[in-house]
C-alpha atoms as a PDB file:
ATOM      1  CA  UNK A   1      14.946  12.284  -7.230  1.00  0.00           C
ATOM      2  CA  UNK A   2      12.069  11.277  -9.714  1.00  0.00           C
ATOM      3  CA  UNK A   3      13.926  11.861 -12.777  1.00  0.00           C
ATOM      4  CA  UNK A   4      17.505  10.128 -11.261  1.00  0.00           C
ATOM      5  CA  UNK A   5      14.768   7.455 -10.804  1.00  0.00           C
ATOM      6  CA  UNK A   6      13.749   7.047 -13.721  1.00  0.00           C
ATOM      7  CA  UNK A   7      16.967   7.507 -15.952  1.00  0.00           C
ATOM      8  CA  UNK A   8      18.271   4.230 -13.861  1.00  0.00           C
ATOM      9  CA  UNK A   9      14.674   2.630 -14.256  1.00  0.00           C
ATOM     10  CA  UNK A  10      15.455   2.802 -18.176  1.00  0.00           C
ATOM     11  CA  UNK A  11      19.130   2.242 -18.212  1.00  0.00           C
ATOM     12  CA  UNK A  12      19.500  -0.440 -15.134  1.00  0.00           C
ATOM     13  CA  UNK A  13      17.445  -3.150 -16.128  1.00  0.00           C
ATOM     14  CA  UNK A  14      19.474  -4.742 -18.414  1.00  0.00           C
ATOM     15  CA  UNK A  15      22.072  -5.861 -15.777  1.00  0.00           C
ATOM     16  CA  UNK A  16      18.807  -6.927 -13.445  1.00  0.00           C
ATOM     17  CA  UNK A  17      18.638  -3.675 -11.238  1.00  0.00           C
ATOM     18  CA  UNK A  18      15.274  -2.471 -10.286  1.00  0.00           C
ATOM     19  CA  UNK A  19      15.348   1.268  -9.046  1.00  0.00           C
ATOM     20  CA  UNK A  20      12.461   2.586  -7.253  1.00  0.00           C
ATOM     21  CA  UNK A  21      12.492   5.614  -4.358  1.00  0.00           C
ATOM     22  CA  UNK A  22      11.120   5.328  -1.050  1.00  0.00           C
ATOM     23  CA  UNK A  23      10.016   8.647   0.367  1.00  0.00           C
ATOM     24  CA  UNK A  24       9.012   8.550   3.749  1.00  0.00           C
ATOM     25  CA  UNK A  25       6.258  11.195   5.793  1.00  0.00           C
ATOM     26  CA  UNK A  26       6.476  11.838   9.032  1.00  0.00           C
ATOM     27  CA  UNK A  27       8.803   9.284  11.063  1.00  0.00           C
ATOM     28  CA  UNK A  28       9.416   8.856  14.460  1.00  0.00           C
ATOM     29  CA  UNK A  29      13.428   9.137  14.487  1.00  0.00           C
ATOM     30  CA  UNK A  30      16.217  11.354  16.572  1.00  0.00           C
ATOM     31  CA  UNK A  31      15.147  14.471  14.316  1.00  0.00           C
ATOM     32  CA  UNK A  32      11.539  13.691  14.757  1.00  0.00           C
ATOM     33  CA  UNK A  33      12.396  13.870  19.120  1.00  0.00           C
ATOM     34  CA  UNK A  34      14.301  16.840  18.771  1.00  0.00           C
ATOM     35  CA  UNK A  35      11.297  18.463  16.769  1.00  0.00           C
ATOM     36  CA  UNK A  36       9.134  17.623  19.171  1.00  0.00           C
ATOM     37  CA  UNK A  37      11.370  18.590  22.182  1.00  0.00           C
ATOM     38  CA  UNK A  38      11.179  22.027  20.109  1.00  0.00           C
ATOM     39  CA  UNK A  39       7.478  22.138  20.126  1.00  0.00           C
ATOM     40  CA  UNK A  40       7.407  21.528  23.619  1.00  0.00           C
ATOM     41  CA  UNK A  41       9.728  24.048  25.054  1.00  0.00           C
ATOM     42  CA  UNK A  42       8.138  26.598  22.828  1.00  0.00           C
ATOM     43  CA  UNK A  43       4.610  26.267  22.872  1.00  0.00           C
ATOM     44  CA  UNK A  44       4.365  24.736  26.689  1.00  0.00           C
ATOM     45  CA  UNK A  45       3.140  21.898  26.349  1.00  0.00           C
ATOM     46  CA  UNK A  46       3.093  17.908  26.984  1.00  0.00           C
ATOM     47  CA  UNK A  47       4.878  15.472  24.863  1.00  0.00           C
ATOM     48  CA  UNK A  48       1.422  14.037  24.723  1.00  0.00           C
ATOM     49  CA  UNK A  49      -0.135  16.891  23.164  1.00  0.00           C
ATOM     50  CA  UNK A  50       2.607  17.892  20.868  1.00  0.00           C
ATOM     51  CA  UNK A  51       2.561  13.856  19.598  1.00  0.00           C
ATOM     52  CA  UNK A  52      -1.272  14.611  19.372  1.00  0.00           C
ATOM     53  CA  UNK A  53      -0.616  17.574  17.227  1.00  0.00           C
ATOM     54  CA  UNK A  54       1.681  15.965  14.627  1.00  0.00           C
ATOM     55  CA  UNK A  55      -0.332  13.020  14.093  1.00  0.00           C
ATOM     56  CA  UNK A  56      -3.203  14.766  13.730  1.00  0.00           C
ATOM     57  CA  UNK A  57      -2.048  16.232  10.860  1.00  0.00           C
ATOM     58  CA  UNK A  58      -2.086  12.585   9.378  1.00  0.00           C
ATOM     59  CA  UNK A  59      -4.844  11.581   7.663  1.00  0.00           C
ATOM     60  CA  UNK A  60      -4.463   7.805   9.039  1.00  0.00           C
ATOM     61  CA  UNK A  61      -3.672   9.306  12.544  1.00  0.00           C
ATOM     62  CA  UNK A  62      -0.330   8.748  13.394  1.00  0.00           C
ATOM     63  CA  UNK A  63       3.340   8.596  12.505  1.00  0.00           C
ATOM     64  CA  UNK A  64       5.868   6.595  10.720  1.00  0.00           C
ATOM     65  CA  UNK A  65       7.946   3.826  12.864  1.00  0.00           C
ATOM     66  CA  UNK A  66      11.536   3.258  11.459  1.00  0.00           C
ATOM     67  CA  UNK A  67       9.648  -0.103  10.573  1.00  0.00           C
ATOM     68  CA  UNK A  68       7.354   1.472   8.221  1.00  0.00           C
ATOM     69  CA  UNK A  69       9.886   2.667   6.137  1.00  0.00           C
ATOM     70  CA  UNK A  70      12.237  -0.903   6.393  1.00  0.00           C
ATOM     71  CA  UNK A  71       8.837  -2.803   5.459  1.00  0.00           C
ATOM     72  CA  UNK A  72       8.538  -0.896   2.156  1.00  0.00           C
ATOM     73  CA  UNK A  73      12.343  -1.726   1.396  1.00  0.00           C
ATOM     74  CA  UNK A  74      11.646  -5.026   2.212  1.00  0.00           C
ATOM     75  CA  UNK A  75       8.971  -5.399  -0.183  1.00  0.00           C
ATOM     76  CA  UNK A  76      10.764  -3.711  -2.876  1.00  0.00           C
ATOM     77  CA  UNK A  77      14.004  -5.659  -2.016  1.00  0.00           C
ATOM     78  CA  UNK A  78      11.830  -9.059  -2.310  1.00  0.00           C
ATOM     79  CA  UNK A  79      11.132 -10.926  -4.989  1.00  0.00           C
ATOM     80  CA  UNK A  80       7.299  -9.678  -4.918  1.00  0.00           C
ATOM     81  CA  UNK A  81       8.522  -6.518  -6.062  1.00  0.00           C
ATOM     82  CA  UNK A  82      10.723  -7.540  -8.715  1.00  0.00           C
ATOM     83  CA  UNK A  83       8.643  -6.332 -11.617  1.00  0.00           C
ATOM     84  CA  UNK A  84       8.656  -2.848 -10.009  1.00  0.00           C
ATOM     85  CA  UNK A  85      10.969  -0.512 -11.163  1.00  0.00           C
ATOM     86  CA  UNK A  86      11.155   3.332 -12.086  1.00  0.00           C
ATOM     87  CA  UNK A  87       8.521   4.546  -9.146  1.00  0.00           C
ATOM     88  CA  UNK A  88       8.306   6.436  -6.036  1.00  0.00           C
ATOM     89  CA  UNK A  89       6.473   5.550  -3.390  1.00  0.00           C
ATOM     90  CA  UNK A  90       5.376   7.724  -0.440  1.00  0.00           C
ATOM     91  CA  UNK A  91       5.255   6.329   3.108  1.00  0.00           C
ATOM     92  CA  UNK A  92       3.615   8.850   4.818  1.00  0.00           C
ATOM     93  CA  UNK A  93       0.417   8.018   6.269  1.00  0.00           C
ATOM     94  CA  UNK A  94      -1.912   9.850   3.408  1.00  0.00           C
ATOM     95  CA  UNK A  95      -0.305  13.386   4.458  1.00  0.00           C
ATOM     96  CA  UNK A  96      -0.005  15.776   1.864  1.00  0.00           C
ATOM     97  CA  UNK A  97       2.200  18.392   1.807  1.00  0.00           C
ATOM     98  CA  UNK A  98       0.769  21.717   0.080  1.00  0.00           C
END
């Protein structure tokens, strides 16, 4: 994805195209649920807990909303962001993934 990025970074700004890559953590979605539903049935325990356990995980403590990741494309879609082109950014709470 960083490299598809950065090919139309260098080639797309000619005809006024910015390209940048949004790449979302953990986010509370229908796949996130039916993780958690997992978690639940196999380990025995509360929604509460398993939520607990996930966002623990996060160094700022809790999940993505679906809003997280539409404020970030509305920034980069907005005129703020239009000398921004060419980068990734991550959405995901400080987590890193070893």
């Amino acid at each position: 994805m960083i490299a598809m990025t950065r090919i139309g970074a260098s080639q797309l700004p000619r005809d006024n195209i910015n390209v940048n890559a949004i790449c979302p953590g953990t986010t509370r979605t229908h796949l996130y649920e039916t993780i958690q539903n997992e978690i639940i049935a196999k380990r025995g325990i509360t929604a509460d807990e398993a939520q607990r356990r996930m966002d623990e995980q996060i160094p700022l403590g809790r999940s993505n909303s679906p809003e997280d990741i539409a404020n970030m494309a509305c920034f980069l879609a907005s005129a703020e962001a239009d000398d921004i082109t060419g980068q990734s950014f991550n959405v995901d709470g400080g987590l890193v993934w070893d």
